[in-house]
Protein backbone atom coordinates (compact mmCIF):
# COMPACT_ATOMS: atom_id res chain seq x y z
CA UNK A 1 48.35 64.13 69.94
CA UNK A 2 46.58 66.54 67.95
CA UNK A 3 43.42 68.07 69.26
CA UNK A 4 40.38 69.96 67.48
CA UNK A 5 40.45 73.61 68.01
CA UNK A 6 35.77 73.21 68.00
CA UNK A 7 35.21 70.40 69.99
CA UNK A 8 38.72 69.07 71.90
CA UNK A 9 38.22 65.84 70.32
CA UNK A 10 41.55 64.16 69.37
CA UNK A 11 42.13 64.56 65.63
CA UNK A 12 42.81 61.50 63.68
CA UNK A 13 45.36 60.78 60.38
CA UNK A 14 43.91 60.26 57.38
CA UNK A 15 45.17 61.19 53.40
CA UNK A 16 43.65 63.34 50.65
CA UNK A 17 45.08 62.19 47.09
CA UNK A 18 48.79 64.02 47.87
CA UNK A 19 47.41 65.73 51.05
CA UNK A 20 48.11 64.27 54.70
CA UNK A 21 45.70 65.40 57.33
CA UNK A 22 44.21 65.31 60.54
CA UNK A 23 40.32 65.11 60.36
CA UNK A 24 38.36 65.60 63.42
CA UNK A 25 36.10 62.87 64.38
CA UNK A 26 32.71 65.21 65.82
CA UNK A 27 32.87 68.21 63.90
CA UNK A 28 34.90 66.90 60.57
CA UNK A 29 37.04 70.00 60.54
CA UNK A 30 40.55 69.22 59.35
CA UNK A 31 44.35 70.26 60.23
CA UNK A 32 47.02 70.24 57.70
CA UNK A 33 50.60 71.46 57.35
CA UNK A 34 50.78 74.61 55.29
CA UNK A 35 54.13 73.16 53.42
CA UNK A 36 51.92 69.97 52.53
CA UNK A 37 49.12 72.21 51.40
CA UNK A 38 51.69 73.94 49.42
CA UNK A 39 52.63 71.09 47.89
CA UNK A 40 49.38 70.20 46.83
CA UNK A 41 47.95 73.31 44.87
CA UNK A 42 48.42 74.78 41.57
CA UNK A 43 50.17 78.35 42.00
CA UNK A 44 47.11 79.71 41.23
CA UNK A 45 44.46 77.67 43.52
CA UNK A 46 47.40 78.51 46.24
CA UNK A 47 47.71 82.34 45.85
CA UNK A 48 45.13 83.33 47.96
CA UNK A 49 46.07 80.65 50.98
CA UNK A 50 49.46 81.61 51.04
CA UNK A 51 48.93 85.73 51.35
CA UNK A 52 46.31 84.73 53.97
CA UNK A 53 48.91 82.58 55.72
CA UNK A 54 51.48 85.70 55.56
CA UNK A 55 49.02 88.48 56.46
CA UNK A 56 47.24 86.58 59.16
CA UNK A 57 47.37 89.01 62.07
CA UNK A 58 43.90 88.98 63.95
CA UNK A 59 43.98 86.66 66.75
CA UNK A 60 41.35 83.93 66.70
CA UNK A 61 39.18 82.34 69.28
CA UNK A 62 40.73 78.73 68.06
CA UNK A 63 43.62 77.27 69.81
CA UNK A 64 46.21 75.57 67.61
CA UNK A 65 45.93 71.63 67.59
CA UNK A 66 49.06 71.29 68.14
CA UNK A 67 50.92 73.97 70.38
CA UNK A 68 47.50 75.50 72.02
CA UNK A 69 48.83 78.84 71.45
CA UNK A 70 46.08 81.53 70.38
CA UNK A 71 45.49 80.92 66.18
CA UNK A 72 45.48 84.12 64.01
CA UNK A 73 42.21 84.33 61.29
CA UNK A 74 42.41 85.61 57.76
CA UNK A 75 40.54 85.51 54.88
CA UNK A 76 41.56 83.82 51.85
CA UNK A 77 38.71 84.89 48.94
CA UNK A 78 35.78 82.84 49.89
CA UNK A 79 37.22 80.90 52.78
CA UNK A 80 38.28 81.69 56.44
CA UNK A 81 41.69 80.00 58.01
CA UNK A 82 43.14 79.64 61.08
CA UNK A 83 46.81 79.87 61.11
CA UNK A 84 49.61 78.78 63.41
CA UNK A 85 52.96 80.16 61.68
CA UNK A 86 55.02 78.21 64.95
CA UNK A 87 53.75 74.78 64.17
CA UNK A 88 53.14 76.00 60.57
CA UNK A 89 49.51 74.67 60.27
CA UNK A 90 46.07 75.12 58.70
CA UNK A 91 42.70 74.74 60.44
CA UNK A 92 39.95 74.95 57.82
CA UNK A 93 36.33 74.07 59.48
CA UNK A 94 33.71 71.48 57.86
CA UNK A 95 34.23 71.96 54.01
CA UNK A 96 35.89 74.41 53.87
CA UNK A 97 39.63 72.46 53.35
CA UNK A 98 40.24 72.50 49.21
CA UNK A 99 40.73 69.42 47.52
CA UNK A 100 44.08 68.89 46.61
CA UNK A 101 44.82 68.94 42.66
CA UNK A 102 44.96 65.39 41.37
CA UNK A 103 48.79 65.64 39.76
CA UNK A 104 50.66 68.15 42.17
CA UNK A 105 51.78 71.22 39.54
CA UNK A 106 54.39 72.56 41.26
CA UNK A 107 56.92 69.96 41.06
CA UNK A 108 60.79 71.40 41.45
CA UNK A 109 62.33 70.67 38.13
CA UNK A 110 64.40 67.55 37.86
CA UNK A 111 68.28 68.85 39.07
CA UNK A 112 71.05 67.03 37.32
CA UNK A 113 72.36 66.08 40.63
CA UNK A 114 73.23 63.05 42.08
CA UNK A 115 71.97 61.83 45.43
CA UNK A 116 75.51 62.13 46.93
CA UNK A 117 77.66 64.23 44.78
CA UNK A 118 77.80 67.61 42.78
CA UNK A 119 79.53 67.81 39.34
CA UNK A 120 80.63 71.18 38.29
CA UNK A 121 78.35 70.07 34.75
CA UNK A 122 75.36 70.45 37.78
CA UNK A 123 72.39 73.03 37.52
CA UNK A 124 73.79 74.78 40.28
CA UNK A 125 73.23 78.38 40.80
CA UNK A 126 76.36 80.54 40.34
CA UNK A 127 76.40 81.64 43.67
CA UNK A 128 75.78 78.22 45.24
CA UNK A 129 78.73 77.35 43.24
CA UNK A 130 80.80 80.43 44.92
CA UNK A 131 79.97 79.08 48.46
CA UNK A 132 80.67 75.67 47.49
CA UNK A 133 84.12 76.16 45.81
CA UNK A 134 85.26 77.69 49.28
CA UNK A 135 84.14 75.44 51.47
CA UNK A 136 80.91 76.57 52.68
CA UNK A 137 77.67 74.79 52.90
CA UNK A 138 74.39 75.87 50.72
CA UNK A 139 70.68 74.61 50.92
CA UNK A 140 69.97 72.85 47.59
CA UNK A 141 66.57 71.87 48.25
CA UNK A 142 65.83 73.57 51.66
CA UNK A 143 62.53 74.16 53.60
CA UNK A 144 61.20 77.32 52.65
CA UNK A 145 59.96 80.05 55.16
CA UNK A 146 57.04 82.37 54.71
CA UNK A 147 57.85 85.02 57.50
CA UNK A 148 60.74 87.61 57.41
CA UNK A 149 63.54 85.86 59.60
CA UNK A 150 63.71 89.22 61.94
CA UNK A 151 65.73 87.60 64.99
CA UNK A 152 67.79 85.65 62.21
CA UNK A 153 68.76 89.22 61.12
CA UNK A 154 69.40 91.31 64.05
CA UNK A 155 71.60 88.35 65.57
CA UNK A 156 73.79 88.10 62.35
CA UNK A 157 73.98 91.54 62.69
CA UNK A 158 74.96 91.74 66.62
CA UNK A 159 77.45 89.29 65.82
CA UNK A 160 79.08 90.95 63.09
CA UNK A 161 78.93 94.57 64.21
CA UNK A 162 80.52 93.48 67.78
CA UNK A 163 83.10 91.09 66.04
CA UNK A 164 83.90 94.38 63.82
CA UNK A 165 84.68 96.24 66.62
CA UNK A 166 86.33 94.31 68.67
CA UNK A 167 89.10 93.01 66.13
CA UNK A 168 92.10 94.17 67.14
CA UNK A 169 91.57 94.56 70.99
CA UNK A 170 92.50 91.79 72.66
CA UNK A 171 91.43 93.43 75.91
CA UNK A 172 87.23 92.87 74.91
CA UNK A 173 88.35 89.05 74.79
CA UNK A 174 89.93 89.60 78.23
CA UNK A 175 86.99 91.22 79.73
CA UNK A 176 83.87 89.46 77.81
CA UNK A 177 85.20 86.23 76.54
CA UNK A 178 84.50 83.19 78.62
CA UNK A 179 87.08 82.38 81.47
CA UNK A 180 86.69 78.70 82.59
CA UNK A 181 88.85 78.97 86.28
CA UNK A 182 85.53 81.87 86.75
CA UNK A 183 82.54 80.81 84.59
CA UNK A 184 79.89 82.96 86.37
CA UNK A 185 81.97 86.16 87.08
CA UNK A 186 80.14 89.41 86.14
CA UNK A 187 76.84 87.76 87.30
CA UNK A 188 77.22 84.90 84.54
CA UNK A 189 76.83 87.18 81.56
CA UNK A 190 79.94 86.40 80.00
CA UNK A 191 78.54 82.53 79.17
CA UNK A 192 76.70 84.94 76.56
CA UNK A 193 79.09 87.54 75.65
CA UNK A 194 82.11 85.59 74.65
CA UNK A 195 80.07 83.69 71.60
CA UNK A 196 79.63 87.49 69.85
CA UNK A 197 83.99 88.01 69.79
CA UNK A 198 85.76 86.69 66.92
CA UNK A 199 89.35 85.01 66.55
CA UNK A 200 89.91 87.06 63.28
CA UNK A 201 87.78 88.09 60.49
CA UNK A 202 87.25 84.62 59.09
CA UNK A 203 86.28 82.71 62.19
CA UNK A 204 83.55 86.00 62.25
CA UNK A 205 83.05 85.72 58.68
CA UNK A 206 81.86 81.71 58.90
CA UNK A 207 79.68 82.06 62.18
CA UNK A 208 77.68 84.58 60.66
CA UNK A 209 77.13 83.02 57.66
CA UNK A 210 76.09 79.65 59.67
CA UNK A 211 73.42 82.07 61.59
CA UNK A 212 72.03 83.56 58.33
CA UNK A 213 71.62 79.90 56.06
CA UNK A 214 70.16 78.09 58.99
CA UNK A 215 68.96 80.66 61.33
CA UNK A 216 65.86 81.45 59.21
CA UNK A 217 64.05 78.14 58.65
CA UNK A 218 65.01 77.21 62.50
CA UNK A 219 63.03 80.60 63.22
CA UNK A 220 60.23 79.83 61.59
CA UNK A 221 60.08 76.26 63.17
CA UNK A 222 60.85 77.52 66.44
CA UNK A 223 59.47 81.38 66.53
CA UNK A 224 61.47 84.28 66.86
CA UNK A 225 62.15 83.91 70.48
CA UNK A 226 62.85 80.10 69.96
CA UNK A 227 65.33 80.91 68.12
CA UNK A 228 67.32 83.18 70.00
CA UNK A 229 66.77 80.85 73.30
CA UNK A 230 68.22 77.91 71.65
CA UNK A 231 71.35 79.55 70.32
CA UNK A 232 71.67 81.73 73.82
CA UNK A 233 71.15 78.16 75.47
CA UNK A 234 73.45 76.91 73.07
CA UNK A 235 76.26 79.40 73.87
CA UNK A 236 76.08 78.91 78.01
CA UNK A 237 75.53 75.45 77.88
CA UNK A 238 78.75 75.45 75.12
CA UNK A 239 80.86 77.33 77.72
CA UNK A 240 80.20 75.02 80.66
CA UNK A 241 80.76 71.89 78.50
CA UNK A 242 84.13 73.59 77.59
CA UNK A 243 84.86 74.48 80.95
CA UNK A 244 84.85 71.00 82.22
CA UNK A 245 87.88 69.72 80.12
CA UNK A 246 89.51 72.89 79.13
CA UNK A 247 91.16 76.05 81.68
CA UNK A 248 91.99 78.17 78.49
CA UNK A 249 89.27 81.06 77.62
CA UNK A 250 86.38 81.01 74.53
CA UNK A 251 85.30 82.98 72.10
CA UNK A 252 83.49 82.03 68.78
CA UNK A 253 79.35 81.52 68.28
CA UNK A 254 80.47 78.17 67.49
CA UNK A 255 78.31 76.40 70.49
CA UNK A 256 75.58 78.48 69.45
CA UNK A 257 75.82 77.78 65.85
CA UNK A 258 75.87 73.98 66.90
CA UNK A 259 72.94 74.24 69.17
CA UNK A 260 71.20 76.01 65.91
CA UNK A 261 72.47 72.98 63.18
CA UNK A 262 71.88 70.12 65.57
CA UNK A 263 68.03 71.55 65.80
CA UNK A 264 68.22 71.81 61.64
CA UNK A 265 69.36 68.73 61.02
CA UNK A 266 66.39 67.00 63.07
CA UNK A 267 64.02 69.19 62.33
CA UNK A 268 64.61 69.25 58.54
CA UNK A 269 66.54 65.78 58.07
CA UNK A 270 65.63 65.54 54.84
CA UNK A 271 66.43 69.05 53.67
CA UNK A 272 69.50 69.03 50.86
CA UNK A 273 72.60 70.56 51.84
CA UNK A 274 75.61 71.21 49.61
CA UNK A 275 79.29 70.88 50.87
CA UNK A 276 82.22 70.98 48.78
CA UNK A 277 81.16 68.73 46.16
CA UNK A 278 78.69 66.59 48.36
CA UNK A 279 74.97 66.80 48.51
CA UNK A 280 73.91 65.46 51.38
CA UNK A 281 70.75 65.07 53.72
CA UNK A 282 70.63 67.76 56.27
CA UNK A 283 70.95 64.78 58.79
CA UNK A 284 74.40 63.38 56.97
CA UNK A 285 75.59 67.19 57.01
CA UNK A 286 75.33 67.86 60.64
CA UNK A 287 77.18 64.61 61.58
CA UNK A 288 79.96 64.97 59.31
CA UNK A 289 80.17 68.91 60.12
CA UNK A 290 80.48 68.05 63.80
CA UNK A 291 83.02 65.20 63.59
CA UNK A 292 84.90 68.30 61.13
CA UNK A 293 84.52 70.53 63.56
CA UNK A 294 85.81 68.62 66.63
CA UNK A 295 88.86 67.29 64.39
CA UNK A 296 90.10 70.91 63.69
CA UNK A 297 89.30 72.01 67.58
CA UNK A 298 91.72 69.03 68.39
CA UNK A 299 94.43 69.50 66.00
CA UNK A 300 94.67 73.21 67.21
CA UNK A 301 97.64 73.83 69.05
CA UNK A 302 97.39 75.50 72.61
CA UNK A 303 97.13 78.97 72.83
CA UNK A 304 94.01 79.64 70.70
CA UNK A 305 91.01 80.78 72.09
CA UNK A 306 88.58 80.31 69.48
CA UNK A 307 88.22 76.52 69.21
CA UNK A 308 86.84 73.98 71.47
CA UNK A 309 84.79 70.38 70.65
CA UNK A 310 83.71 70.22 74.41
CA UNK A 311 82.17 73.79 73.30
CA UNK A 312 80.29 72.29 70.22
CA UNK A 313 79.23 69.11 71.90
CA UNK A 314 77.18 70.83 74.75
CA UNK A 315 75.83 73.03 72.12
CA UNK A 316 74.58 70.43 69.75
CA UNK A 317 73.33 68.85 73.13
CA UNK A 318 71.05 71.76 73.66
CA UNK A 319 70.01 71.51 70.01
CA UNK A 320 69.09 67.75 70.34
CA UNK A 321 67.01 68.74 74.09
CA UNK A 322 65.29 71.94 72.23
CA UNK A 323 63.98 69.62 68.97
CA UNK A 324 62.85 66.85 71.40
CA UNK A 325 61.22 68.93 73.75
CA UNK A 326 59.42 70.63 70.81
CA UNK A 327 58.58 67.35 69.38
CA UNK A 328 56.78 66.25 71.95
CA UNK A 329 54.75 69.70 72.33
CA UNK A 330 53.64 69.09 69.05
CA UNK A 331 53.65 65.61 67.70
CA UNK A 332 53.26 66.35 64.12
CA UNK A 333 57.32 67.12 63.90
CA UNK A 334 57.47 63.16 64.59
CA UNK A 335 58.38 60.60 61.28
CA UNK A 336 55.28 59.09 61.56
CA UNK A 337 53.89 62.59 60.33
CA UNK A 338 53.98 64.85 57.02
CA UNK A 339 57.65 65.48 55.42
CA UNK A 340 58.97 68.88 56.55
């Protein structure tokens, strides 16, 4: 339920030509989703709203709608918004909301793609193609961000500076990696420390690459510090879950990472994700990367440390808890809602 920031009355649904909003009752101020009101300017009506929506740094009076966190005010030309970059939404008071243009301008131009499949005659980038041809997924039509994915950034980079160093010494594995017959030796912290060593440069190579795609459009859903507690939850909850049905150690973000794409794929089910030659919904990606996933983890032979489907599972368990706790915080992530 979405509330007015003016007058705490609860904001009700209504639609603008294009534009979905929320239009309050008392004061008729109105709410929207800044990637709806994206959608629903010409690139030049929308200039000024979306350096207003990145710049926004003063803290308003107005709580958000949705979250209740403290709004931030900017100016964009002759008109004042509020701004909630975690819920990623617009408060503009009475008349001040711009009517959206009457044939959206903006539209992406027409891919020769399929719904389900990617030839290589496609209008594919190059490097989408790269990624592609080896295996690795790419966001063909993915939800754009508007803030610099800082915690996106510094934990790709954790990862792959400490997976650097420690290949070729077993011994970090030995003393940071997850041990299941003592799960909360050295005051629990290995349930953390084991998801930043590597099984070779490879298994390093992929993880980070999974943190960098999805990592930055989960931040800016979640905030900076949402992200990094859902993939942290992710990881611990991964190495308990793996503890339960395996006694051999773990390394490998991969509980993390599954925490992170389990969150993706809800949050952004309709997002378009390439994979080999498929193009799938974000939603159809997840599953089939998970049942992928937990094939390879059980075809592995003892003796590896590096792959585990319990580990995934509880991850993408924490990812499913974090989106549904989220959702009900703020209930415009629900279907009935705008696209995201």
């Amino acid at each position: 339920m979405l509330t007015c920031p003016r007058c705490a009355a609860t904001l009700r649904a209504l639609r603008v030509g294009p534009m979905p909003l929320w239009e309050c009752g008392t004061c008729a101020g109105r709410a929207t989703m800044f990637p709806v009101f994206r959608a629903s300017l010409s690139r030049e009506r929308l200039r000024p709203f979306r350096r207003a929506f990145a710049a926004a740094a003063v803290a308003s009076s107005l709580r958000c709608p949705s979250c209740r966190n403290a709004m931030l005010s900017a100016d964009a030309g002759a008109v004042a918004i509020e701004a909630c970059r975690g819920c990623q939404l617009l408060w503009f008071d009475r008349g001040e909301a711009p009517e959206p243009d009457a044939q959206p301008p903006r539209e992406r131009p027409k891919r020769v793609i399929s719904d389900w499949a990617i030839s290589p005659e496609d209008e594919t980038e190059i490097w989408q193609l790269f990624y592609l041809e080896r295996g690795l997924p790419v966001e063909i039509d993915g939800p754009s961000f508007s803030n610099v994915p800082l915690a996106t950034a510094a934990l790709t980079l954790a990862v792959l500076v400490v997976g650097f160093l420690s290949t070729g010494h077993p011994d970090w594995a030995l003393r940071y990696g997850f041990a299941p017959q003592a799960p909360f030796r050295d005051a629990g912290t290995t349930l953390l420390t084991y998801s930043f060593l590597h099984g070779g440069a490879w298994h390093l190579a992929g993880n980070a690459y999974f943190l960098a795609v999805f990592g930055d459009n989960v931040e800016e859903a979640a905030g900076r510090s949402g992200l990094l507690v859902l993939v942290f939850l992710g990881a611990a909850a991964g190495a308990l879950f793996h503890a339960v049905f395996h006694r051999l150690p773990l390394i490998g973000a991969g509980a993390g990472i599954s925490a992170l794409l389990a969150y993706y794929g809800l949050r952004f089910p309709r997002a378009r994700i390439g994979w080999y030659r498929m193009n799938l919904p974000a939603w159809a990606f997840v599953v089939l990367w998970g049942v992928f996933q937990w094939l390879v983890a059980s075809a592995q032979p003892p003796g590896f440390w590096h792959a585990s489907g319990a580990a995934l599972l509880g991850g993408a368990a924490v990812g499913v808890a974090f989106w549904a706790l989220q959702r009900r915080m703020s209930p415009w992530t629900s279907t009935a809602g705008p696209p995201s």
